[in-house]
Protein backbone atom coordinates (compact mmCIF):
# COMPACT_ATOMS: atom_id res chain seq x y z
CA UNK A 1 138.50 104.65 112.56
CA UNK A 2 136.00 107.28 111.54
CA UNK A 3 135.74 108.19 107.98
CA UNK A 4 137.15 111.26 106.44
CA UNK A 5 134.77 113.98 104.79
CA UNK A 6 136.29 112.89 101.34
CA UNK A 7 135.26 109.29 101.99
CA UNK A 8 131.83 110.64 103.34
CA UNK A 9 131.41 112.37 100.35
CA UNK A 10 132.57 109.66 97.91
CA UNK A 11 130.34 106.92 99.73
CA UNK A 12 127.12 109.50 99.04
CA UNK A 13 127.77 109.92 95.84
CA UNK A 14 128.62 106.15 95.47
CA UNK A 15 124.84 105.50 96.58
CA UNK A 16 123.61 107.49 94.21
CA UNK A 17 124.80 106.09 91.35
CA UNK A 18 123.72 102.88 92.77
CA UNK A 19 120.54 103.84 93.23
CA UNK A 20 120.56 104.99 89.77
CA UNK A 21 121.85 101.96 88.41
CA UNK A 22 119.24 100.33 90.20
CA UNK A 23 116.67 102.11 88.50
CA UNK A 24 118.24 102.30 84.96
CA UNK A 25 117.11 98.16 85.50
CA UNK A 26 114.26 98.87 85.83
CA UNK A 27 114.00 101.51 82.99
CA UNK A 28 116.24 99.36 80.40
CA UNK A 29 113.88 96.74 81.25
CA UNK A 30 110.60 97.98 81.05
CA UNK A 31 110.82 100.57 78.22
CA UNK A 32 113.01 97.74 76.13
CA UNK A 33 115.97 99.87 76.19
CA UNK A 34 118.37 97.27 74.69
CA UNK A 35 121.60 100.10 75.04
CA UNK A 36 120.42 101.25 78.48
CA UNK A 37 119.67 97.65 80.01
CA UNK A 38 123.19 96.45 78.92
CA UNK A 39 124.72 98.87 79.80
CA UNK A 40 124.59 98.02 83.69
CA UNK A 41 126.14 95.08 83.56
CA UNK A 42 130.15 94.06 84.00
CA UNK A 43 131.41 91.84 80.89
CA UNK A 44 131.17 88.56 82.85
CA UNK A 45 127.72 89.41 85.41
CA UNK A 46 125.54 86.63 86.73
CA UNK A 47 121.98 87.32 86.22
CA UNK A 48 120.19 84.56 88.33
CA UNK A 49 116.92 84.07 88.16
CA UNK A 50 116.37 81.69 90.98
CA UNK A 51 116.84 78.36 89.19
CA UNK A 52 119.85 76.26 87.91
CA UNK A 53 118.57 76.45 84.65
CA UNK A 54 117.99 80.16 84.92
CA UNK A 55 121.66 81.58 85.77
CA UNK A 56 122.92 83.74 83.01
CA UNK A 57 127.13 84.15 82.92
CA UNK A 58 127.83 87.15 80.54
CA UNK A 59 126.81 89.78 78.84
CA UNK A 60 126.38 87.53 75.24
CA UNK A 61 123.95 84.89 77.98
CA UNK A 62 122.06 87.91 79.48
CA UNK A 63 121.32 89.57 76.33
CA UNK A 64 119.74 86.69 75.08
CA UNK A 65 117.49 85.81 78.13
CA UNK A 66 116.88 89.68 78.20
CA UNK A 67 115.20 89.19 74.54
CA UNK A 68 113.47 86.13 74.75
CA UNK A 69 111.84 87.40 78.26
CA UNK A 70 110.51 90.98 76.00
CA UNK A 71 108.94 88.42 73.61
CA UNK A 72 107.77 86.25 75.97
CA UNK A 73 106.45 89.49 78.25
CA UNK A 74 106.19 92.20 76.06
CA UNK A 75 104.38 94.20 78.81
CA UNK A 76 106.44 95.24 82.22
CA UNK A 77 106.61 97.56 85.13
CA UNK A 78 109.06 97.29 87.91
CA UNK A 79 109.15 99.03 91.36
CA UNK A 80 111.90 98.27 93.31
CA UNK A 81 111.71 99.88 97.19
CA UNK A 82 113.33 99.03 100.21
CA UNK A 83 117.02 99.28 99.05
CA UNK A 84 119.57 99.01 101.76
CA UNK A 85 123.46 99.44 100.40
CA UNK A 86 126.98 98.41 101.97
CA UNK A 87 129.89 98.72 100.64
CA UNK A 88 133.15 97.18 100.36
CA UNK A 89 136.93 97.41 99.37
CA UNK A 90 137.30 100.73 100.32
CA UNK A 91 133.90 102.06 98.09
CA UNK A 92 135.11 99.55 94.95
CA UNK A 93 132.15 97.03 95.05
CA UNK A 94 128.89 97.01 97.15
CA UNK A 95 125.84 95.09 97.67
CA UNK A 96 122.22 96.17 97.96
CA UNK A 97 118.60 93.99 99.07
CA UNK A 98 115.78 95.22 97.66
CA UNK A 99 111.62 94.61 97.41
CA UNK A 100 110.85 94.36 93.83
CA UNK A 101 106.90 95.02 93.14
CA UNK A 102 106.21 94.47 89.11
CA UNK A 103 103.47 94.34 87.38
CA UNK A 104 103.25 92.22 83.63
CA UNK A 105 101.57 91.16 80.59
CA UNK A 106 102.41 88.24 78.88
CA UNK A 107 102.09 87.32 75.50
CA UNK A 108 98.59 85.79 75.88
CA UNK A 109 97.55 89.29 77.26
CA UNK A 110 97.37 88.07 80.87
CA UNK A 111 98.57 90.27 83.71
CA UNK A 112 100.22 89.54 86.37
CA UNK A 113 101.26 90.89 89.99
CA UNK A 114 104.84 89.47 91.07
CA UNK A 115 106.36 90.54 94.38
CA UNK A 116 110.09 89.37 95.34
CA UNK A 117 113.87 90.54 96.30
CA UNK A 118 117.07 91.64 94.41
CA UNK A 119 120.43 90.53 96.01
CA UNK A 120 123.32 92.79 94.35
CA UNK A 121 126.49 92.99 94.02
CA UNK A 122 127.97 96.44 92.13
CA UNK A 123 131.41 97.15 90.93
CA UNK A 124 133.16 100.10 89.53
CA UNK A 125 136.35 99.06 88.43
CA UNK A 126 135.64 100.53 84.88
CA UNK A 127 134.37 103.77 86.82
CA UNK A 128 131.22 103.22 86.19
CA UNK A 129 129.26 101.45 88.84
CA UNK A 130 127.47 98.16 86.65
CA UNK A 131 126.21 94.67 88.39
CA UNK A 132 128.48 92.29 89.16
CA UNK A 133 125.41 89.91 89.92
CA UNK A 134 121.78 89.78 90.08
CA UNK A 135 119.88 87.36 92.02
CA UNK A 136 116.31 87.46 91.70
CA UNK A 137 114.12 85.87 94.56
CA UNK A 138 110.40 85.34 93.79
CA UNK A 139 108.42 85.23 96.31
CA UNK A 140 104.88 84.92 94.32
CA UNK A 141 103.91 85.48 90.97
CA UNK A 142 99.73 85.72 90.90
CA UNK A 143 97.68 86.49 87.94
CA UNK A 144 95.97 89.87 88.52
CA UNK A 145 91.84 87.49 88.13
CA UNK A 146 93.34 85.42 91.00
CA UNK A 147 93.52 88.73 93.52
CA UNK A 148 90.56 89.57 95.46
């Protein structure tokens, strides 16, 4: 069955709060926006970093992971491209891939180029639109005196 203009309408606007959450990561992240970064996710969110040891269950788990990786990086920038959004439930949760370019420093002062993918999955129960989950996949992390 085709979809209604409302639904049209409420799907657009749906992707671009998405998109904006999206990039409100990347933001809370990067510019150590503890308020902002937090913000995004549900109560209970999975943040998983690719690693049974590195799956984060709520808010309280994220928070702290989120702090020990600003002293442990003090120095990021994230670019996330090549986001591609469906939805589900009738517009209530979605899920997204995207490319995530970043650039860091660590503590030591070494940068580093890291390329890999976001798997998503949004809700907006509380009518906000927030992460549900987070799966990071890294697909190489290279220090910037190893690129030629």
């Amino acid at each position: 069955m085709a979809k209604t203009l409302e639904e049209k309408i409420n799907e657009l606007e749906a992707r671009h709060k998405i998109k904006e959450l999206i990039a409100n990561y990347n933001h809370g992240y990067d510019k150590q926006d503890i308020e902002l970064f937090m913000d995004i996710w549900e109560e209970n969110a999975i943040w998983d970093w690719g690693t049974p040891q590195e799956i984060y269950q709520n808010k309280e788990e994220i928070l702290e992971r989120l702090q020990i990786s600003w002293r442990d990086i003090p120095q990021t920038h994230h670019y996330t491209v090549n986001t591609v959004i469906s939805f589900e439930s009738k517009n209530s949760e979605a899920t997204a891939i995207s490319d995530l370019d970043a650039t860091v420093i660590d503590k030591e002062g070494v940068p580093s180029m890291i390329a890999g993918s976001y798997y998503d999955t949004f809700s907006n129960r509380t009518g906000k639109w927030r992460f549900i989950e987070r799966k990071i996949k890294i697909h190489h992390s290279t220090p910037v005196s190893e690129v030629r």
